[in-house]
PDB file of N, CA and C in Angstrom:
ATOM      1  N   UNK A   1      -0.193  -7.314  11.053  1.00  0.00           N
ATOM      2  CA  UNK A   1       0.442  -6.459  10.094  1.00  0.00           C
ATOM      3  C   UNK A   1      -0.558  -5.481   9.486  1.00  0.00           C
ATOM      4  N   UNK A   2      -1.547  -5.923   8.826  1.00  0.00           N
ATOM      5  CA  UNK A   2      -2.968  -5.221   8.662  1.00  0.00           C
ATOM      6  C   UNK A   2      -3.103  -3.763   9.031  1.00  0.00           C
ATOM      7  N   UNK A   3      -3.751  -4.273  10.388  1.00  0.00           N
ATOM      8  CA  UNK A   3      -3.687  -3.061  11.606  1.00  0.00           C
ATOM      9  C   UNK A   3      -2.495  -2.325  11.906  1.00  0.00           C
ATOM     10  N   UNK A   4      -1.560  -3.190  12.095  1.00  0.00           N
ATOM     11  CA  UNK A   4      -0.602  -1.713  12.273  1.00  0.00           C
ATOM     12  C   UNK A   4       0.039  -0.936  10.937  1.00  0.00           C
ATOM     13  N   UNK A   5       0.044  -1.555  10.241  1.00  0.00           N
ATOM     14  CA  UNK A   5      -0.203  -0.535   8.650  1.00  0.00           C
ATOM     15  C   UNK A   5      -0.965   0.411   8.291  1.00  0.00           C
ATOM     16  N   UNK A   6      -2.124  -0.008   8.791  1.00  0.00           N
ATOM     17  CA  UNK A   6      -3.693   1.121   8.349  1.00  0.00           C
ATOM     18  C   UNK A   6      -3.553   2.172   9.612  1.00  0.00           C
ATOM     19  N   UNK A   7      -3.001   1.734  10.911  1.00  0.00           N
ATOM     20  CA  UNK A   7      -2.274   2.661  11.745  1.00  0.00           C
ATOM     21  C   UNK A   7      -1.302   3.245  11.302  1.00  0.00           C
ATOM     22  N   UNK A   8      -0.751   3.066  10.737  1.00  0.00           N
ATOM     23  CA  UNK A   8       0.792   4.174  10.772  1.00  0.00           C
ATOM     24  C   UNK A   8       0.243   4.948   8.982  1.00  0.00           C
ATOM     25  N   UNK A   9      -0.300   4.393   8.194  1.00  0.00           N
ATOM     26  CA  UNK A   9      -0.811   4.952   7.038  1.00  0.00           C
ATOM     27  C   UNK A   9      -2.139   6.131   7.576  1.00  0.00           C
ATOM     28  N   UNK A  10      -2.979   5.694   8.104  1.00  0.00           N
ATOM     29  CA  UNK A  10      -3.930   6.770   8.530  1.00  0.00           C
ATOM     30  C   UNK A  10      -3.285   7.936   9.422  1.00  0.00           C
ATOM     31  N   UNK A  11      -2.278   7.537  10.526  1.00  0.00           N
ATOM     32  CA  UNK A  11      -1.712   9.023  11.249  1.00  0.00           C
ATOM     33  C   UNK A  11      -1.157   9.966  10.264  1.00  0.00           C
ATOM     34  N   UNK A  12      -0.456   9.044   8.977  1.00  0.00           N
ATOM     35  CA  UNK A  12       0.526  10.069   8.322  1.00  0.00           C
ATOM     36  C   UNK A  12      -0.279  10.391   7.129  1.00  0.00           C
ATOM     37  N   UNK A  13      -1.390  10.605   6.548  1.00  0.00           N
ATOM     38  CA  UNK A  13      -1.602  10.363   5.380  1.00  0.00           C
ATOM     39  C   UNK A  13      -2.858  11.684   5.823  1.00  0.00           C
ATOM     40  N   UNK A  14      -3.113  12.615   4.833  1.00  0.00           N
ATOM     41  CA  UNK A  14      -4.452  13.405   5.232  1.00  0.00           C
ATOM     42  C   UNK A  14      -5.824  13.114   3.881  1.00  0.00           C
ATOM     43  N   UNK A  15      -5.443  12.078   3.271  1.00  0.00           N
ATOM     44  CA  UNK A  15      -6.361  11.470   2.377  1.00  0.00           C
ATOM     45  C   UNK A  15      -6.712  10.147   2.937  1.00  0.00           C
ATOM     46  N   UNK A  16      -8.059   9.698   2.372  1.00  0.00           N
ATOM     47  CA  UNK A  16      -8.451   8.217   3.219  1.00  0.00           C
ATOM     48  C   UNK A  16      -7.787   6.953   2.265  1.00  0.00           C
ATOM     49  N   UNK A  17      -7.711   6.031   2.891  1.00  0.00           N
ATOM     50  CA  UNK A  17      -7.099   4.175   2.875  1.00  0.00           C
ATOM     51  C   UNK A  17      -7.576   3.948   3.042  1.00  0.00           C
ATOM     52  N   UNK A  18      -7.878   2.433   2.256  1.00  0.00           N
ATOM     53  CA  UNK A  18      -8.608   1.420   2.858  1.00  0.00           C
ATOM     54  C   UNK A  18      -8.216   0.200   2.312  1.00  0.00           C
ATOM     55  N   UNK A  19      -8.447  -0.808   3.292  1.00  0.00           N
ATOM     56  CA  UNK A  19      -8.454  -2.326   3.025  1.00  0.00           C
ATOM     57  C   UNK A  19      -9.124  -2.557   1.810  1.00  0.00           C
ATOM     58  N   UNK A  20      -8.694  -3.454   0.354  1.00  0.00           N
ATOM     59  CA  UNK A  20      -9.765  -4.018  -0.433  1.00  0.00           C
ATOM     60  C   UNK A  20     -10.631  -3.050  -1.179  1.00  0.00           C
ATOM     61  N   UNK A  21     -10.836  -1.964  -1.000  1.00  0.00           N
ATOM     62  CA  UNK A  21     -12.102  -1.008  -1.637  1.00  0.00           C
ATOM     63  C   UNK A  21     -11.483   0.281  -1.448  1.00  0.00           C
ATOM     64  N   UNK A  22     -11.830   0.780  -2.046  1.00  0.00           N
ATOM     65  CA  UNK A  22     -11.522   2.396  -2.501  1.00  0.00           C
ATOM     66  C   UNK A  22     -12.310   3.036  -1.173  1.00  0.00           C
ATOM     67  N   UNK A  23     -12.995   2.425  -0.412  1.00  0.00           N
ATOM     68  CA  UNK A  23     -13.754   3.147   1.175  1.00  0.00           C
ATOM     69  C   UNK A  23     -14.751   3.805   0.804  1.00  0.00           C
ATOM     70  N   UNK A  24     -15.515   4.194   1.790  1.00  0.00           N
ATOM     71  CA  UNK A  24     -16.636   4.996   1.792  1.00  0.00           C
ATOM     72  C   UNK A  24     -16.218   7.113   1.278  1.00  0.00           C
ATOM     73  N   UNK A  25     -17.214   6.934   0.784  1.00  0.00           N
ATOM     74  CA  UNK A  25     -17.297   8.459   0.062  1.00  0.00           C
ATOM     75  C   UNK A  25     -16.657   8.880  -0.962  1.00  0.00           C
ATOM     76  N   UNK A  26     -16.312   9.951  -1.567  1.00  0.00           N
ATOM     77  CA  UNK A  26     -15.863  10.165  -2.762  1.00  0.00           C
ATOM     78  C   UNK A  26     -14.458  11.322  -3.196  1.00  0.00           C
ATOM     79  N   UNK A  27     -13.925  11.975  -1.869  1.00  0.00           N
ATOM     80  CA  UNK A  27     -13.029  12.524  -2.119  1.00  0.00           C
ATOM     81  C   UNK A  27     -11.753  11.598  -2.676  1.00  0.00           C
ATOM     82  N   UNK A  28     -10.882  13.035  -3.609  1.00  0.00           N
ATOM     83  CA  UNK A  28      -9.912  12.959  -3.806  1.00  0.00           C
ATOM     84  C   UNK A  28      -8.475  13.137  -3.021  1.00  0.00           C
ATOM     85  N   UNK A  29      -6.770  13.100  -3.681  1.00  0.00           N
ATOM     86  CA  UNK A  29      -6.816  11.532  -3.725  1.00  0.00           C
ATOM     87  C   UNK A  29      -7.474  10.877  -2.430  1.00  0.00           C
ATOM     88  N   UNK A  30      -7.425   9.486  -2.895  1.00  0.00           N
ATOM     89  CA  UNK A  30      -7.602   8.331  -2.104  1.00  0.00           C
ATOM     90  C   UNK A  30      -7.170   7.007  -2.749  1.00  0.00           C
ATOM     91  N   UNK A  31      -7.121   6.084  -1.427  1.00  0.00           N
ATOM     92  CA  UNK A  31      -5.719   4.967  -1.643  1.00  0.00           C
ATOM     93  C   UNK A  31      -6.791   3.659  -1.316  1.00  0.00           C
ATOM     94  N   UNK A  32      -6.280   2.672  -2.252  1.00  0.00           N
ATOM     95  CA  UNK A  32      -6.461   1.237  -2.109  1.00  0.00           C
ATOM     96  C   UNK A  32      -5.074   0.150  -1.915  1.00  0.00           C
ATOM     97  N   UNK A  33      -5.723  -0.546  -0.660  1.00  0.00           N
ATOM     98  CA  UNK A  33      -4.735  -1.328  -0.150  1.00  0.00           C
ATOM     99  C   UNK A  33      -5.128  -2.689  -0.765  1.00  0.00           C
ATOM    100  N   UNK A  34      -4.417  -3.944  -1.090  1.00  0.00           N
ATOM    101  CA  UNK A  34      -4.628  -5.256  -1.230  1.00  0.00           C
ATOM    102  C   UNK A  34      -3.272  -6.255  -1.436  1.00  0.00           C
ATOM    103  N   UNK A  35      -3.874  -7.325  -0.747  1.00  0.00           N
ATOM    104  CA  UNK A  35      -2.644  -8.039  -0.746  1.00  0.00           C
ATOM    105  C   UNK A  35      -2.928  -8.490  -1.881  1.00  0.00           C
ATOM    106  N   UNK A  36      -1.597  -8.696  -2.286  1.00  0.00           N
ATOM    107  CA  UNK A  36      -1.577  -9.947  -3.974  1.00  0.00           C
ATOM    108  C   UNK A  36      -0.873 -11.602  -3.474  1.00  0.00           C
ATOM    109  N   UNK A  37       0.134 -11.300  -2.757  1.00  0.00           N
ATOM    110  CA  UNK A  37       0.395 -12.534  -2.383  1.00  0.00           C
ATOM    111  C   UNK A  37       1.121 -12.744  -1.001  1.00  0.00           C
ATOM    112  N   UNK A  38       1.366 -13.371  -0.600  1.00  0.00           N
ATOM    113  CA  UNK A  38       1.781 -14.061   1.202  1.00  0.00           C
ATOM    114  C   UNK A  38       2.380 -15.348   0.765  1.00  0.00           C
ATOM    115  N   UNK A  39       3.633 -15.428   1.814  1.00  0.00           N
ATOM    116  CA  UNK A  39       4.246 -16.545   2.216  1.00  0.00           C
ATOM    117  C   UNK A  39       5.003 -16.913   3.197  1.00  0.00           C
ATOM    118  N   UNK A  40       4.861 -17.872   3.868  1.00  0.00           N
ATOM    119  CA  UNK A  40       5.501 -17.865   5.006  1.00  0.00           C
ATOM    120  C   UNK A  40       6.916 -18.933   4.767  1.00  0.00           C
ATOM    121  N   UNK A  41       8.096 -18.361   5.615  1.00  0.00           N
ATOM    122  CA  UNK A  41       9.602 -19.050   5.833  1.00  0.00           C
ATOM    123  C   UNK A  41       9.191 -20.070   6.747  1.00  0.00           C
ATOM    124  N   UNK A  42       9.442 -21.558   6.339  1.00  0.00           N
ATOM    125  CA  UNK A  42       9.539 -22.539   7.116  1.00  0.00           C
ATOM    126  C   UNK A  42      10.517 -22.559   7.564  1.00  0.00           C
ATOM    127  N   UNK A  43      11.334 -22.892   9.023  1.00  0.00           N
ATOM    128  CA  UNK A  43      12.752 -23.591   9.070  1.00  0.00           C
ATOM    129  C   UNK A  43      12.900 -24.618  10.104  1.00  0.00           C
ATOM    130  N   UNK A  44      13.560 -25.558  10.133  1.00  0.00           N
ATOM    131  CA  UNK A  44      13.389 -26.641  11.274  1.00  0.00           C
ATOM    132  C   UNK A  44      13.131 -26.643  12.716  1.00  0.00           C
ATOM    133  N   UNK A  45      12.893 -25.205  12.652  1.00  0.00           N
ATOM    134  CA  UNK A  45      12.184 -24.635  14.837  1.00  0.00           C
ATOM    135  C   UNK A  45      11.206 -24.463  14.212  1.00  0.00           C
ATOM    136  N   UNK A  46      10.511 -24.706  13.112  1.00  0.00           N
ATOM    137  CA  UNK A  46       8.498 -24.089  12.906  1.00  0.00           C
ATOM    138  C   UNK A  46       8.365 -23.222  12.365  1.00  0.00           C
ATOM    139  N   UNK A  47       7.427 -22.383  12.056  1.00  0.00           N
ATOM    140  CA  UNK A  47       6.952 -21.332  11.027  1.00  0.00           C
ATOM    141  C   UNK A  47       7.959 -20.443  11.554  1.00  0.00           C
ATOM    142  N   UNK A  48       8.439 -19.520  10.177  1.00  0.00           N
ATOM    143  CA  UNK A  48       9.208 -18.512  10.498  1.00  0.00           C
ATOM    144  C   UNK A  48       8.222 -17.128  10.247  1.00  0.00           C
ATOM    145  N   UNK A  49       8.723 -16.512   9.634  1.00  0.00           N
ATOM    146  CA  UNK A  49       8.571 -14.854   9.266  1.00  0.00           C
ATOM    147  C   UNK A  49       7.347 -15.355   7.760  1.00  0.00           C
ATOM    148  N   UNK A  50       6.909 -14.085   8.091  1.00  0.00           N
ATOM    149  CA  UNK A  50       5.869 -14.084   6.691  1.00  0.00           C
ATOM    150  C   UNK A  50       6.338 -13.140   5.759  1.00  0.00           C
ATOM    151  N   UNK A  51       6.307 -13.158   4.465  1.00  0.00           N
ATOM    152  CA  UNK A  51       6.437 -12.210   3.217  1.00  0.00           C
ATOM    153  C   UNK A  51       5.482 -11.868   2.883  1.00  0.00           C
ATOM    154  N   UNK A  52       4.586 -10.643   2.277  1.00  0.00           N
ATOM    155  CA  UNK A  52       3.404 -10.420   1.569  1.00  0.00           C
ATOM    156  C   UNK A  52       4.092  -9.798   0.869  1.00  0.00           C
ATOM    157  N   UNK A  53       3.289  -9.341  -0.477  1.00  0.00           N
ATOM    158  CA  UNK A  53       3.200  -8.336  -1.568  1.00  0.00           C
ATOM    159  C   UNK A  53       2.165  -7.222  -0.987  1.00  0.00           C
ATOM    160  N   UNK A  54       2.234  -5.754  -1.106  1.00  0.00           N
ATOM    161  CA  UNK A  54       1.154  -5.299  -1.131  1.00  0.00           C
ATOM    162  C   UNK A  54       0.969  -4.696  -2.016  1.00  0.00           C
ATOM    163  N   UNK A  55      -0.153  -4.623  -2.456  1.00  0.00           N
ATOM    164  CA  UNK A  55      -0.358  -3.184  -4.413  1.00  0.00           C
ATOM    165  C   UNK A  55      -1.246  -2.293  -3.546  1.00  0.00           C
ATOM    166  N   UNK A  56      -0.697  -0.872  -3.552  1.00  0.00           N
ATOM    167  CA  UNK A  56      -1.521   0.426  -2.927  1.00  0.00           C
ATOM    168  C   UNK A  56      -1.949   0.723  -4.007  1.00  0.00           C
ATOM    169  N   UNK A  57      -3.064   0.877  -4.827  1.00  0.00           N
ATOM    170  CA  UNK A  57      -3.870   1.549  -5.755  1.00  0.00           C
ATOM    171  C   UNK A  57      -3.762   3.414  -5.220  1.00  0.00           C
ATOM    172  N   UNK A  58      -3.228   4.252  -5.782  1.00  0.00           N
ATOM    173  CA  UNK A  58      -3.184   5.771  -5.822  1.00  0.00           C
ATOM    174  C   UNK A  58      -4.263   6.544  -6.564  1.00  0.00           C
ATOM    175  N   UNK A  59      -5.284   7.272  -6.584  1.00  0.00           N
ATOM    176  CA  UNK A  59      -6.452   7.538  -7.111  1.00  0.00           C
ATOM    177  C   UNK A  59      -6.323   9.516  -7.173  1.00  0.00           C
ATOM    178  N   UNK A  60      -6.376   9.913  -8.385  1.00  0.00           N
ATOM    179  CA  UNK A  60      -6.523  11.314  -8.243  1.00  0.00           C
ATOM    180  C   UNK A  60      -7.431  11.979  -9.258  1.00  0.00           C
ATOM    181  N   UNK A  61      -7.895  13.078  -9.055  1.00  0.00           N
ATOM    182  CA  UNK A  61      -8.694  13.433 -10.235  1.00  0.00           C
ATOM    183  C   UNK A  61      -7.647  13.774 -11.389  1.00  0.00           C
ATOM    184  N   UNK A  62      -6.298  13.622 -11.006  1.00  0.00           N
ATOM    185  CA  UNK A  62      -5.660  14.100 -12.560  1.00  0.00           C
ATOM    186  C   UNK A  62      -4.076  13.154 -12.152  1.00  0.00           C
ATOM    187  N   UNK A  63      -3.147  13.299 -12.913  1.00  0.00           N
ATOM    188  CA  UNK A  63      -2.245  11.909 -13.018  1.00  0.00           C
ATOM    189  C   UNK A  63      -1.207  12.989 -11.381  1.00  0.00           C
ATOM    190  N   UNK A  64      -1.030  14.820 -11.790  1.00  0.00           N
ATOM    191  CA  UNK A  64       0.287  15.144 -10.153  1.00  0.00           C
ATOM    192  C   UNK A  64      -0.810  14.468  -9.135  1.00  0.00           C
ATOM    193  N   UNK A  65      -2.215  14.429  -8.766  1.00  0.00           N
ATOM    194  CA  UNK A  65      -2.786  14.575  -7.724  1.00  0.00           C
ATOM    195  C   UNK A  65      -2.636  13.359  -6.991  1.00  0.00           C
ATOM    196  N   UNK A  66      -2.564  11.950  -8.120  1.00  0.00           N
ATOM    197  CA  UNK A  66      -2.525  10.538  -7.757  1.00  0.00           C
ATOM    198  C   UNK A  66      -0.967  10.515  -7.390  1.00  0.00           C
ATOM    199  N   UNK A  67       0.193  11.488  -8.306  1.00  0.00           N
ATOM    200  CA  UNK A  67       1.803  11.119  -7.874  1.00  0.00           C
ATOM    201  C   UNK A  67       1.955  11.265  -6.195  1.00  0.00           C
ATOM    202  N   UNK A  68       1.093  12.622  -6.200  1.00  0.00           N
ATOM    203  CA  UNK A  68       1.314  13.124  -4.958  1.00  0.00           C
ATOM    204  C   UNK A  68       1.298  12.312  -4.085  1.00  0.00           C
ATOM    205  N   UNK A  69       0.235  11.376  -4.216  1.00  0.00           N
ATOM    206  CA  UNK A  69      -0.524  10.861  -2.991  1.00  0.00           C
ATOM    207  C   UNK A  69       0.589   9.342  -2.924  1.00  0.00           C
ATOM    208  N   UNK A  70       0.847   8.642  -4.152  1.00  0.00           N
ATOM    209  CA  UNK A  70       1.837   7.841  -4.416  1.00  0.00           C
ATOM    210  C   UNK A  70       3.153   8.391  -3.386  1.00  0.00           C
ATOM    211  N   UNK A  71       3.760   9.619  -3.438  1.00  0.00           N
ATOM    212  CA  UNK A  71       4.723   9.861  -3.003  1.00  0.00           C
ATOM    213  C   UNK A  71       4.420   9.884  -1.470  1.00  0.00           C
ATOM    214  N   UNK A  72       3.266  10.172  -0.632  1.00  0.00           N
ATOM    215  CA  UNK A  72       3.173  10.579   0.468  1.00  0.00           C
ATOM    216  C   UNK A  72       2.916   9.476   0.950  1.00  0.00           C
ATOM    217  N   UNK A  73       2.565   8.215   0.178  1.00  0.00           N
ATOM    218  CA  UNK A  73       2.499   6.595   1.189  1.00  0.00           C
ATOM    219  C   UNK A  73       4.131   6.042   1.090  1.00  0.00           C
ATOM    220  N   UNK A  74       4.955   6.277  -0.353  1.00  0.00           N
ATOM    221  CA  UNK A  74       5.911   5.479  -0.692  1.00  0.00           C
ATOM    222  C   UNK A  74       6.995   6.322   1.181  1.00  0.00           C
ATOM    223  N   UNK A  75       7.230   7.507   1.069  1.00  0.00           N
ATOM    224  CA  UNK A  75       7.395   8.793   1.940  1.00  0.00           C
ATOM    225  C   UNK A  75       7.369   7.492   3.470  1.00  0.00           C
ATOM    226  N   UNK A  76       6.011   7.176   3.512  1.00  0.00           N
ATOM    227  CA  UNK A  76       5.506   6.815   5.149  1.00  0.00           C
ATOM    228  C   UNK A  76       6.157   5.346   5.048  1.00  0.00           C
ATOM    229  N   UNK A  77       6.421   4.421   4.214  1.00  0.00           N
ATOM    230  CA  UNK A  77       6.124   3.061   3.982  1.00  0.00           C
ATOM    231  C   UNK A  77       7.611   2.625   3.661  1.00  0.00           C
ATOM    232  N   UNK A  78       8.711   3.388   2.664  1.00  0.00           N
ATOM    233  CA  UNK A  78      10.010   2.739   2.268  1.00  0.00           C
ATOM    234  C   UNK A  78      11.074   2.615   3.336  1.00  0.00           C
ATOM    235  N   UNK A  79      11.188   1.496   3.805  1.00  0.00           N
ATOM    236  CA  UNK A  79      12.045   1.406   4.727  1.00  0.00           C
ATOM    237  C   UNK A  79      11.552   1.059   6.136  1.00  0.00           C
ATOM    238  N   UNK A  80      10.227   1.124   5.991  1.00  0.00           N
ATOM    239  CA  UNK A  80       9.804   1.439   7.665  1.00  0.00           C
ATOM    240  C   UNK A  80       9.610  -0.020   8.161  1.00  0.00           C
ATOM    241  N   UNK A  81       9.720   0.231   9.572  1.00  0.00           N
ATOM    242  CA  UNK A  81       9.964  -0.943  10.441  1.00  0.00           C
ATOM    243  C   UNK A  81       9.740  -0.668  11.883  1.00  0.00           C
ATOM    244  N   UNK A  82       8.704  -1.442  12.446  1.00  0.00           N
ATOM    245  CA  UNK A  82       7.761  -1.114  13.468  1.00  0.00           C
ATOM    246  C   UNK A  82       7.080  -1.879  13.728  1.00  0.00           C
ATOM    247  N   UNK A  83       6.566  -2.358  15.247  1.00  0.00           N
ATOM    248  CA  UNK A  83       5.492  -3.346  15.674  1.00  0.00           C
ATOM    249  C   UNK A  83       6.072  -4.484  14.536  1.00  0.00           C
ATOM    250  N   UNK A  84       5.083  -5.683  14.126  1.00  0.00           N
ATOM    251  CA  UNK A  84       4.988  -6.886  14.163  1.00  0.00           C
ATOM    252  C   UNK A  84       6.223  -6.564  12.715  1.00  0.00           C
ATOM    253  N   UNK A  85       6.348  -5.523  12.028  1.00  0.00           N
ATOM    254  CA  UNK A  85       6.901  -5.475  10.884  1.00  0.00           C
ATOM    255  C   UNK A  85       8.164  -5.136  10.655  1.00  0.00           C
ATOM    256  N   UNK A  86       8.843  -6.224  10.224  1.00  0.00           N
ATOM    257  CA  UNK A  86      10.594  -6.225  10.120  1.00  0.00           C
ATOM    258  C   UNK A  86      11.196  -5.213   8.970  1.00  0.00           C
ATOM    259  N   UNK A  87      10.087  -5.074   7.889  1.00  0.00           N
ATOM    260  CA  UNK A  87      10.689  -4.009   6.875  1.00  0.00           C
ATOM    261  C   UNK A  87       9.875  -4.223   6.084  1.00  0.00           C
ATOM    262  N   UNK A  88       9.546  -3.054   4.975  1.00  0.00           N
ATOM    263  CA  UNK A  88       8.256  -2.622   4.172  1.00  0.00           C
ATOM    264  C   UNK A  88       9.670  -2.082   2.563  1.00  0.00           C
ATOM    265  N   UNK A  89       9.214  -2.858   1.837  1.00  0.00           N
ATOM    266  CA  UNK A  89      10.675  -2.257   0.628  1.00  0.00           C
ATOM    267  C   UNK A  89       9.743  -2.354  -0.878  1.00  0.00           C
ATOM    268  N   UNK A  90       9.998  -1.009  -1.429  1.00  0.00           N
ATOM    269  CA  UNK A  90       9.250  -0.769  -2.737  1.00  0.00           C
ATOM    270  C   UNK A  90       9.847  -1.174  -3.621  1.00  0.00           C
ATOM    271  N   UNK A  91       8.874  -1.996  -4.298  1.00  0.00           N
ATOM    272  CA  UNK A  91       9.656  -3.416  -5.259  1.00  0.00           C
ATOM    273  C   UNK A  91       9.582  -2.648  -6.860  1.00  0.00           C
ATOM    274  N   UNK A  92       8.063  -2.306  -7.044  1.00  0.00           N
ATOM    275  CA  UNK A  92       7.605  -1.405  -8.300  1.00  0.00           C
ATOM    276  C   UNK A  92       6.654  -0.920  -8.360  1.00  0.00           C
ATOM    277  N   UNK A  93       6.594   0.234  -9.465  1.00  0.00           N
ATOM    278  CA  UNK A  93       5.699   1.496  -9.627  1.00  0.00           C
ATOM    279  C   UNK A  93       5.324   1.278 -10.878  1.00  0.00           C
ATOM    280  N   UNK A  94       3.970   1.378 -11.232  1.00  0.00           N
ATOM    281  CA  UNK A  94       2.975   1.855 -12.221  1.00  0.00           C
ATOM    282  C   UNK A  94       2.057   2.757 -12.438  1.00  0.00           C
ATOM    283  N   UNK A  95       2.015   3.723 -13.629  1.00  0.00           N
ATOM    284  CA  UNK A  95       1.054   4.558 -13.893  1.00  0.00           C
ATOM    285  C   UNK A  95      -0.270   3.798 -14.693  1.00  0.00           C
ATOM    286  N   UNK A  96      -1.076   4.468 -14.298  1.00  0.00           N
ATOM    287  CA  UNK A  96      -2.424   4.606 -15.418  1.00  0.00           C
ATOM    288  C   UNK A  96      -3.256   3.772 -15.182  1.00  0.00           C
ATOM    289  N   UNK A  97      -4.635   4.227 -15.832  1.00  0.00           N
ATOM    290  CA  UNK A  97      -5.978   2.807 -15.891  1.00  0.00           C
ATOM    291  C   UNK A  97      -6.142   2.680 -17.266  1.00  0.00           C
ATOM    292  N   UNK A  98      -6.459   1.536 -17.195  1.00  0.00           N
ATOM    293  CA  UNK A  98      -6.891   0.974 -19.333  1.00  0.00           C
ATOM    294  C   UNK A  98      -7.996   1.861 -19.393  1.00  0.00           C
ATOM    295  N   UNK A  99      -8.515   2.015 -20.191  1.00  0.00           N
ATOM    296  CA  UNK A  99      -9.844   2.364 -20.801  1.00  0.00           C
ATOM    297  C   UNK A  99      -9.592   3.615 -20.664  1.00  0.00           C
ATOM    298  N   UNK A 100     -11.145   4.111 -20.056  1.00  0.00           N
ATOM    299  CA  UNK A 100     -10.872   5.816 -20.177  1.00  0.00           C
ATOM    300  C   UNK A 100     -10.261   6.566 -19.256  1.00  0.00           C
ATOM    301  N   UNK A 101      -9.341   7.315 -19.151  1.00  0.00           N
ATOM    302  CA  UNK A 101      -8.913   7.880 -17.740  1.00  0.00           C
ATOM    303  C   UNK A 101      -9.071   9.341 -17.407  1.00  0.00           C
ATOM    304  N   UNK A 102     -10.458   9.655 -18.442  1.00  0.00           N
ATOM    305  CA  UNK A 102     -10.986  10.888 -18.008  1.00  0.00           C
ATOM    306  C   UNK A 102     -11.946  10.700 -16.594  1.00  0.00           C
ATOM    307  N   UNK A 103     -11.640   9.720 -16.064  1.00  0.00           N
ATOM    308  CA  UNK A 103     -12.407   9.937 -14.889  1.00  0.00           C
ATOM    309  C   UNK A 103     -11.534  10.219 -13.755  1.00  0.00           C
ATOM    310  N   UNK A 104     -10.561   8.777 -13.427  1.00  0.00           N
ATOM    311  CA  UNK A 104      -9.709   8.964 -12.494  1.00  0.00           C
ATOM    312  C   UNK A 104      -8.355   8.609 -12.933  1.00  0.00           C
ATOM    313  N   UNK A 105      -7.258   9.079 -12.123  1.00  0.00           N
ATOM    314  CA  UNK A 105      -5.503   8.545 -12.609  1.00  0.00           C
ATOM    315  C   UNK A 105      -5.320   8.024 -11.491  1.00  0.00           C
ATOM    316  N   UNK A 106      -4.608   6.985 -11.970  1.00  0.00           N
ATOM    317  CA  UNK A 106      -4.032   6.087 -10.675  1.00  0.00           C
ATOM    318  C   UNK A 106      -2.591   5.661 -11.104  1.00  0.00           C
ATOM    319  N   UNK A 107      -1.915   5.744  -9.445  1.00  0.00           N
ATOM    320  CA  UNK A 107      -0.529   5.232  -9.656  1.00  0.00           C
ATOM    321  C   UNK A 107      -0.460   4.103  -8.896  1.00  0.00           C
ATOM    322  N   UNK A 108       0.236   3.158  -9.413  1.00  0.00           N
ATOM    323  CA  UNK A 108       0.082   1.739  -8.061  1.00  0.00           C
ATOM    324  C   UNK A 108       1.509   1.317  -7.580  1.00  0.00           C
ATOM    325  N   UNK A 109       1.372   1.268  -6.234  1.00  0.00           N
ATOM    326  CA  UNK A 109       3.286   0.928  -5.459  1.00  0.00           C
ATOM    327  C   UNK A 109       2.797  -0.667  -5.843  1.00  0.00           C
ATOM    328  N   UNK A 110       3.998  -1.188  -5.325  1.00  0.00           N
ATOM    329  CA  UNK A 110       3.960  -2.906  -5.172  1.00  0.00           C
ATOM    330  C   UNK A 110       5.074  -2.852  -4.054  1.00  0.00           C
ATOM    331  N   UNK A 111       4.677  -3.482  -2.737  1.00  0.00           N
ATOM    332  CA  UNK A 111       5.701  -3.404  -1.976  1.00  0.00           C
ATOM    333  C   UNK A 111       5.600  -4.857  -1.272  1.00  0.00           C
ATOM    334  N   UNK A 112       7.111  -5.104  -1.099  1.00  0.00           N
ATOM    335  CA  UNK A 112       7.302  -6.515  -0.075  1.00  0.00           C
ATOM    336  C   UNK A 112       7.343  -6.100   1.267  1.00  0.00           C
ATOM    337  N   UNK A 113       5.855  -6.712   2.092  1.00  0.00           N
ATOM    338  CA  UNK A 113       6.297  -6.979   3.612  1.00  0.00           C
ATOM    339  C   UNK A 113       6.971  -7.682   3.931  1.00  0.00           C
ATOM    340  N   UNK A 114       7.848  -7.785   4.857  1.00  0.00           N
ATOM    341  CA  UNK A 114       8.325  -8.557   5.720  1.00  0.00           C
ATOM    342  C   UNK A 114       7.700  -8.555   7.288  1.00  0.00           C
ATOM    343  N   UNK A 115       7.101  -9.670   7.638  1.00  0.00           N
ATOM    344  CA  UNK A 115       6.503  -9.248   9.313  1.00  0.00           C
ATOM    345  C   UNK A 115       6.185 -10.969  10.298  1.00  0.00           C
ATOM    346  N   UNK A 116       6.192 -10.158  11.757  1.00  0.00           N
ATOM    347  CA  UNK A 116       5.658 -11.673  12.028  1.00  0.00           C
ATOM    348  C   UNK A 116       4.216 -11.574  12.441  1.00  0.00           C
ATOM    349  N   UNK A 117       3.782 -12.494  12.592  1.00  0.00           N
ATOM    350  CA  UNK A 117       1.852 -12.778  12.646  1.00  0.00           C
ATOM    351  C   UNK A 117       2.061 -13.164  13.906  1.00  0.00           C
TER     352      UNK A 117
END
């Protein structure tokens, strides 16, 4: 699921992603991927289907630059269904960072995978 996510997010996306870390270098926007949680459907034939959460962290030098970039993953990601992944569905949206946010604005998706491993 991983891989073919960071595949179909990198063809469509002209800002960088990454797994876990904000990635190498410093342009604007740019996107953070991380899982928050996973679970897998048991049923009496053996492991079924897996669920994850994912939180995309959205990063801009100002709050349209981070929407933008919010809109151009939610755009690639709501609904989609492909390779190992049965459906990708946007659960919830948040603005902002605590503290100071004269540096960067961030918007964060929360989305349920559905996929098999």
């Amino acid at each position: 699921m991983e891989d073919h996510l960071d595949g179909v997010l990198t063809a469509g996306l002209d800002f960088p992603i990454a797994w876990g870390s904000l990635g190498k270098g410093a342009s604007l926007p740019r996107a953070a991927i991380y899982r928050v949680s996973g679970q897998r459907d048991m049923h009496m034939g053996g492991k079924g289907l897996m669920q994850a959460r994912l939180q995309i962290d959205c990063y801009g030098e100002d709050y349209p630059q981070a929407l933008d970039a919010s809109k151009a993953i939610s755009g690639l990601l709501e609904g989609y269904r492909g390779g190992p992944v049965q459906g990708v569905f946007l659960k919830a949206i948040r603005d902002g960072i605590e503290g100071d946010t004269s540096i960067l604005q961030r918007v964060s998706l929360t989305f349920s995978v559905t996929y098999r491993d």
